[in-house]
N, C-alpha and C. Protein backbone atom coordinates (compact mmCIF):
# COMPACT_ATOMS: atom_id res chain seq x y z
N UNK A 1 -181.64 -189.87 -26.32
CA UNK A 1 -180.38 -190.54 -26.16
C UNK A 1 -179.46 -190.14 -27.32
N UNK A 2 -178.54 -189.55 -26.85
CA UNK A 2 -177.28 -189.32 -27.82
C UNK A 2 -176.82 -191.13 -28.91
N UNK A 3 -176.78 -190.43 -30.00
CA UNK A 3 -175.45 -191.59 -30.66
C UNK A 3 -174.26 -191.25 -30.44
N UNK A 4 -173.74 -192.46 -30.41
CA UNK A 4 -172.39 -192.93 -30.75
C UNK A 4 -172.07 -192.54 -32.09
N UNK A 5 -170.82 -192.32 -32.14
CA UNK A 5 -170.18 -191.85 -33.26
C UNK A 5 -169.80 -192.65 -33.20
N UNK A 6 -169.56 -193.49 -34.68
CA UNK A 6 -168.98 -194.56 -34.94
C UNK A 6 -167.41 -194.30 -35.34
N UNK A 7 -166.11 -195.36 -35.05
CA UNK A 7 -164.65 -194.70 -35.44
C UNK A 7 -164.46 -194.93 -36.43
N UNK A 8 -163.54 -194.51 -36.80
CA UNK A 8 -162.77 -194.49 -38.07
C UNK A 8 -162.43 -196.34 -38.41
N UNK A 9 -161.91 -196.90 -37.58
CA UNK A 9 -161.82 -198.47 -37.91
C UNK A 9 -163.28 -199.11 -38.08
N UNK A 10 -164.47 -198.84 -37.29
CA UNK A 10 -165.61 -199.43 -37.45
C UNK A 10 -166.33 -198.99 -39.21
N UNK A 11 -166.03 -197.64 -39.38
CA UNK A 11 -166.19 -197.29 -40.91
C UNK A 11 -165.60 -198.31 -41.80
N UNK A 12 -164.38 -198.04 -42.07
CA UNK A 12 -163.50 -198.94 -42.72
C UNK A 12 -163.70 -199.88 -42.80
N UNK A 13 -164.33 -200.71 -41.51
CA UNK A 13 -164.63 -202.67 -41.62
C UNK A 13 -165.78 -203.07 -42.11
N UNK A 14 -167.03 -201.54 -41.74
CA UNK A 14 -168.28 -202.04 -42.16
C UNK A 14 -167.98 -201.58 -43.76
N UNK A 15 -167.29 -201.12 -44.18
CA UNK A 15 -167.19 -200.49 -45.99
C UNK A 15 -166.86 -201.90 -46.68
N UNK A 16 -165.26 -202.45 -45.81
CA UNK A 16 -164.34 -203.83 -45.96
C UNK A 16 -165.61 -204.87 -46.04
N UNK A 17 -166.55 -205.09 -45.18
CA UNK A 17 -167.08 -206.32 -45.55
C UNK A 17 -167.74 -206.46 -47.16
N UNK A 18 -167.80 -205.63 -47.70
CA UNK A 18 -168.55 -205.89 -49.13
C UNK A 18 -167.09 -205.32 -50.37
N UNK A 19 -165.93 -204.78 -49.93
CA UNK A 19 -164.77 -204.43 -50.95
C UNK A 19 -163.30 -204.79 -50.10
N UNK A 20 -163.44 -205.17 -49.06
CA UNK A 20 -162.13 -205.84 -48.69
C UNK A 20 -161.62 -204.61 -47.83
N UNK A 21 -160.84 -204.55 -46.59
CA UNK A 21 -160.77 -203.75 -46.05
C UNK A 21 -159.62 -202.78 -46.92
N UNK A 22 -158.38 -203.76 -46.93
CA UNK A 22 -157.46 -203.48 -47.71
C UNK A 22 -157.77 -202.44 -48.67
N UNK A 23 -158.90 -202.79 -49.72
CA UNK A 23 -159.08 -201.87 -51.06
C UNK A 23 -159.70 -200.41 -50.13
N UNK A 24 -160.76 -200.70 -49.44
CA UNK A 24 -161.21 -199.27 -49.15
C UNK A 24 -160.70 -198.23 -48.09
N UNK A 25 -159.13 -199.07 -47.25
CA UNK A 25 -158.16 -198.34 -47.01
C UNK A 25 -157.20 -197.55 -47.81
N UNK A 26 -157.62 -198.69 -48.47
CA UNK A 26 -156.17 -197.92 -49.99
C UNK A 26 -156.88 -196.74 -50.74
N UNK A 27 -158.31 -196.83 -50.80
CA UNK A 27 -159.14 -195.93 -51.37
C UNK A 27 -159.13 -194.94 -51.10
N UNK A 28 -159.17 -195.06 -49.59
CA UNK A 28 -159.40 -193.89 -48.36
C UNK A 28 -158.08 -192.62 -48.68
N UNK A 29 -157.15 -193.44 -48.77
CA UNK A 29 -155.34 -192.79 -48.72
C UNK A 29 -155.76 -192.09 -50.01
N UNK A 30 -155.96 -192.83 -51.11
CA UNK A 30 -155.81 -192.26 -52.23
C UNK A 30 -156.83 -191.01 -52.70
N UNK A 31 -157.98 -191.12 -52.21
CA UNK A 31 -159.05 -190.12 -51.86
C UNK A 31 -158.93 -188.84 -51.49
N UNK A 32 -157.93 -189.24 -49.79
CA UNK A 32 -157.79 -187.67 -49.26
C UNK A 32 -156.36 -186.87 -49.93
N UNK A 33 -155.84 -187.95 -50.81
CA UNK A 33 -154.55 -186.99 -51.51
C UNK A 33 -155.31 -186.27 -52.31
N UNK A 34 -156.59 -186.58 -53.33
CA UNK A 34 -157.20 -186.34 -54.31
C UNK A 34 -157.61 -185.21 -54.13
N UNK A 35 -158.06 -185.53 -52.59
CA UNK A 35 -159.04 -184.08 -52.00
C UNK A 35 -158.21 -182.92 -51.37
N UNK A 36 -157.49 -183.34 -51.21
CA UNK A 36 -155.99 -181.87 -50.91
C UNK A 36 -155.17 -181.81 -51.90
N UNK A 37 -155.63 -182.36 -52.73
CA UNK A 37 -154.68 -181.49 -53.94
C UNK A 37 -155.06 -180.64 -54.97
N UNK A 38 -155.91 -179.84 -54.58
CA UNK A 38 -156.80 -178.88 -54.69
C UNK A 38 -156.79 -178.76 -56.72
N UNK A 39 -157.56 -179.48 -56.58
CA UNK A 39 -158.33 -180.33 -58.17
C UNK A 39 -157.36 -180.99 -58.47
N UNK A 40 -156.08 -180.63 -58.51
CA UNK A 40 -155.56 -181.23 -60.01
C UNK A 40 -155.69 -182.92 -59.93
N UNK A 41 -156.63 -183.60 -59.10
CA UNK A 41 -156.41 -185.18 -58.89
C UNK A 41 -157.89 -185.65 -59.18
N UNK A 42 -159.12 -184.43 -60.00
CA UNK A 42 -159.94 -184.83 -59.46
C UNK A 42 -160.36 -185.78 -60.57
N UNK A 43 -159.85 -186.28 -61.57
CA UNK A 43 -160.19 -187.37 -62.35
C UNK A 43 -160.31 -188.95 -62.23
N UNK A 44 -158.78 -188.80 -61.18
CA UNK A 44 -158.92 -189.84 -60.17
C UNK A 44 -159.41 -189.98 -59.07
N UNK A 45 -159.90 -188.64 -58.25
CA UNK A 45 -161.00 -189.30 -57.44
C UNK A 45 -162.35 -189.95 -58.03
N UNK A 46 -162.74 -189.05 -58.94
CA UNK A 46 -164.18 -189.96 -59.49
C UNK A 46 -163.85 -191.00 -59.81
N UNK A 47 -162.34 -191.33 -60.40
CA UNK A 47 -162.33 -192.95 -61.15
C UNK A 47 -162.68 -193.96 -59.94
N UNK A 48 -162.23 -193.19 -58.31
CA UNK A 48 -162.28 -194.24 -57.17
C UNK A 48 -163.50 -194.49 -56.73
N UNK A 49 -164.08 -193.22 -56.83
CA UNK A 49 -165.98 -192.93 -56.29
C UNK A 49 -166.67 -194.02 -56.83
N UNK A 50 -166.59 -194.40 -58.09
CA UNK A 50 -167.57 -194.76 -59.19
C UNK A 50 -167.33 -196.29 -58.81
N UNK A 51 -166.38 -196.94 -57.78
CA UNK A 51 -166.51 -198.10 -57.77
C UNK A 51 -167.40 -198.32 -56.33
N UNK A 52 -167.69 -197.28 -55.50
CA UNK A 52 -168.91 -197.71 -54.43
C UNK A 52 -170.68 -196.76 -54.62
N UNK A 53 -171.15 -197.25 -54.01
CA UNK A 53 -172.92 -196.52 -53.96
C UNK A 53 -172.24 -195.88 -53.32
N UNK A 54 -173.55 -194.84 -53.92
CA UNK A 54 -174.00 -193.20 -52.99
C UNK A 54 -173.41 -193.45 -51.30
N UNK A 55 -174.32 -194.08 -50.83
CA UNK A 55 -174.15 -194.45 -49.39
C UNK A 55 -172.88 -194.78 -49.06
N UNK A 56 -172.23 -195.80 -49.43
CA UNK A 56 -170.73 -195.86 -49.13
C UNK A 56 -169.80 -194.75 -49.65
N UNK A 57 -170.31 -194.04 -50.49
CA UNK A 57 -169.43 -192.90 -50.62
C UNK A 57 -169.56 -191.39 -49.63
N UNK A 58 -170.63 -191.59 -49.42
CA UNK A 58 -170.78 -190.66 -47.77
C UNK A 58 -170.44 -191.62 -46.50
N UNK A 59 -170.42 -192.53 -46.58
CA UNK A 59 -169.64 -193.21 -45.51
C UNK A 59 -167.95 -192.97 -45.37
N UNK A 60 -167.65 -192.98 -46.73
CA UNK A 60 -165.72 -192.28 -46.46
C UNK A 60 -165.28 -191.57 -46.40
N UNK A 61 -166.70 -190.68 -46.74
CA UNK A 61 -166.32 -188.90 -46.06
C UNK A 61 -166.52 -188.82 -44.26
N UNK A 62 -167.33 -189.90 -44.29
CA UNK A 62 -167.29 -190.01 -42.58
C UNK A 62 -166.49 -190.69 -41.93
N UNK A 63 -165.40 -191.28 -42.70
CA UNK A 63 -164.68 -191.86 -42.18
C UNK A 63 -163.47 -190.74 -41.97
N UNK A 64 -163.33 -189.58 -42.92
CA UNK A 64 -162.49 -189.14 -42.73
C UNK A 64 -162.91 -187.84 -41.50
N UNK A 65 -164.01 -187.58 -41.23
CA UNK A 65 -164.29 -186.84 -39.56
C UNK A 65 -164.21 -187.82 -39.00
N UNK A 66 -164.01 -189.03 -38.90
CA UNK A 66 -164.13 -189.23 -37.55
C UNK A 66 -163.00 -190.18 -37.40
N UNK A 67 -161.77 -189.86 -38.27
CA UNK A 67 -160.25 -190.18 -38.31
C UNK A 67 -160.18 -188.68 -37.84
N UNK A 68 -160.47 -187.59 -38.20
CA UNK A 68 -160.07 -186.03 -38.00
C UNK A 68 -160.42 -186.16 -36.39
N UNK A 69 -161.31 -186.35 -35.92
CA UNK A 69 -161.80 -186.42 -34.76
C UNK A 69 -160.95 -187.45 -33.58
N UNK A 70 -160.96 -188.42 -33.60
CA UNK A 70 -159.68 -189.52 -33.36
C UNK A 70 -158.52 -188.74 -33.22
N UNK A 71 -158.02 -188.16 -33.87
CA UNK A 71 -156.65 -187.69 -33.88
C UNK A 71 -156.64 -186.32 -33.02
N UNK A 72 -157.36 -185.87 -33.20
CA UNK A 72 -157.42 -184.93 -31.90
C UNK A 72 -157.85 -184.86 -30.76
N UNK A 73 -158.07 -186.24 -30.40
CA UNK A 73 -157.80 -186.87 -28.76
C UNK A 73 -158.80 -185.57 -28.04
N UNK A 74 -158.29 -185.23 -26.98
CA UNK A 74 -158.72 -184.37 -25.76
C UNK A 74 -158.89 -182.95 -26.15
N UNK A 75 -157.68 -182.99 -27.26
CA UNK A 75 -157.58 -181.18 -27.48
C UNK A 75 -156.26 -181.06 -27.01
N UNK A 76 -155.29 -181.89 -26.68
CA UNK A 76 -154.16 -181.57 -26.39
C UNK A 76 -153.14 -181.94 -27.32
N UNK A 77 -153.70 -182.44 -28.67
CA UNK A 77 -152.75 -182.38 -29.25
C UNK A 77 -152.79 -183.48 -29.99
N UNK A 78 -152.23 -183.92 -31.37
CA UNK A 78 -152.48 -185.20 -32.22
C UNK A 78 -151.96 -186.14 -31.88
N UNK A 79 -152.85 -187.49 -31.44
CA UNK A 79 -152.99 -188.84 -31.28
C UNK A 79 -152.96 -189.95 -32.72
N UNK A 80 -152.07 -190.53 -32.72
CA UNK A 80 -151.18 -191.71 -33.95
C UNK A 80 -152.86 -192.80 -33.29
N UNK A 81 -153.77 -192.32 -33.94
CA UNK A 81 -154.97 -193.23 -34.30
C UNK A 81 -154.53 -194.97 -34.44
N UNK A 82 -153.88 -194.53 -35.87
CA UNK A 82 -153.20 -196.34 -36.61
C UNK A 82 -152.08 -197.09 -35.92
N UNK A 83 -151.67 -196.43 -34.45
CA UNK A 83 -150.66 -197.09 -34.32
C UNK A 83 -148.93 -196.41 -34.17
N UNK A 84 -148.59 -196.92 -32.90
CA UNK A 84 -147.28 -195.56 -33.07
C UNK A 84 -146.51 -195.84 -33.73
């Protein structure tokens, strides 16, 4: 039996129940600027890392495939995930 891929909001809420959804949205934003801004941010990503476990920190890398994934709908083109 195949899994389910879990979404991008189910990430986020199961992260939210132990840091508030709010903070590990805000984390999330501030994360993937960190991570496309090819180093020069990377002092502040670790400052963000260092406030979750191992595990939750591979959880917001999975949050961000499967926001990447979400947004590309069918293949026809990018889908507003959060809302139009």
């Amino acid at each position: 039996m195949k899994k389910k891929h879990e979404s991008f909001s189910e990430i986020i809420e199961q992260l939210g129940r132990k840091h508030s959804v709010q903070a590990v949205f805000s984390d999330f934003l501030t994360l993937c600027i960190c991570a496309f801004s090819f180093g020069t941010k990377e002092e502040e990503y670790h400052k963000i890392m260092r406030k979750y476990e191992k595990p939750e920190a591979y959880r917001i890398s999975e949050a961000l495939g499967a926001l990447t994934i979400e947004m590309t709908g069918d293949g026809t083109g990018l889908v507003d995930v959060l809302g139009e």
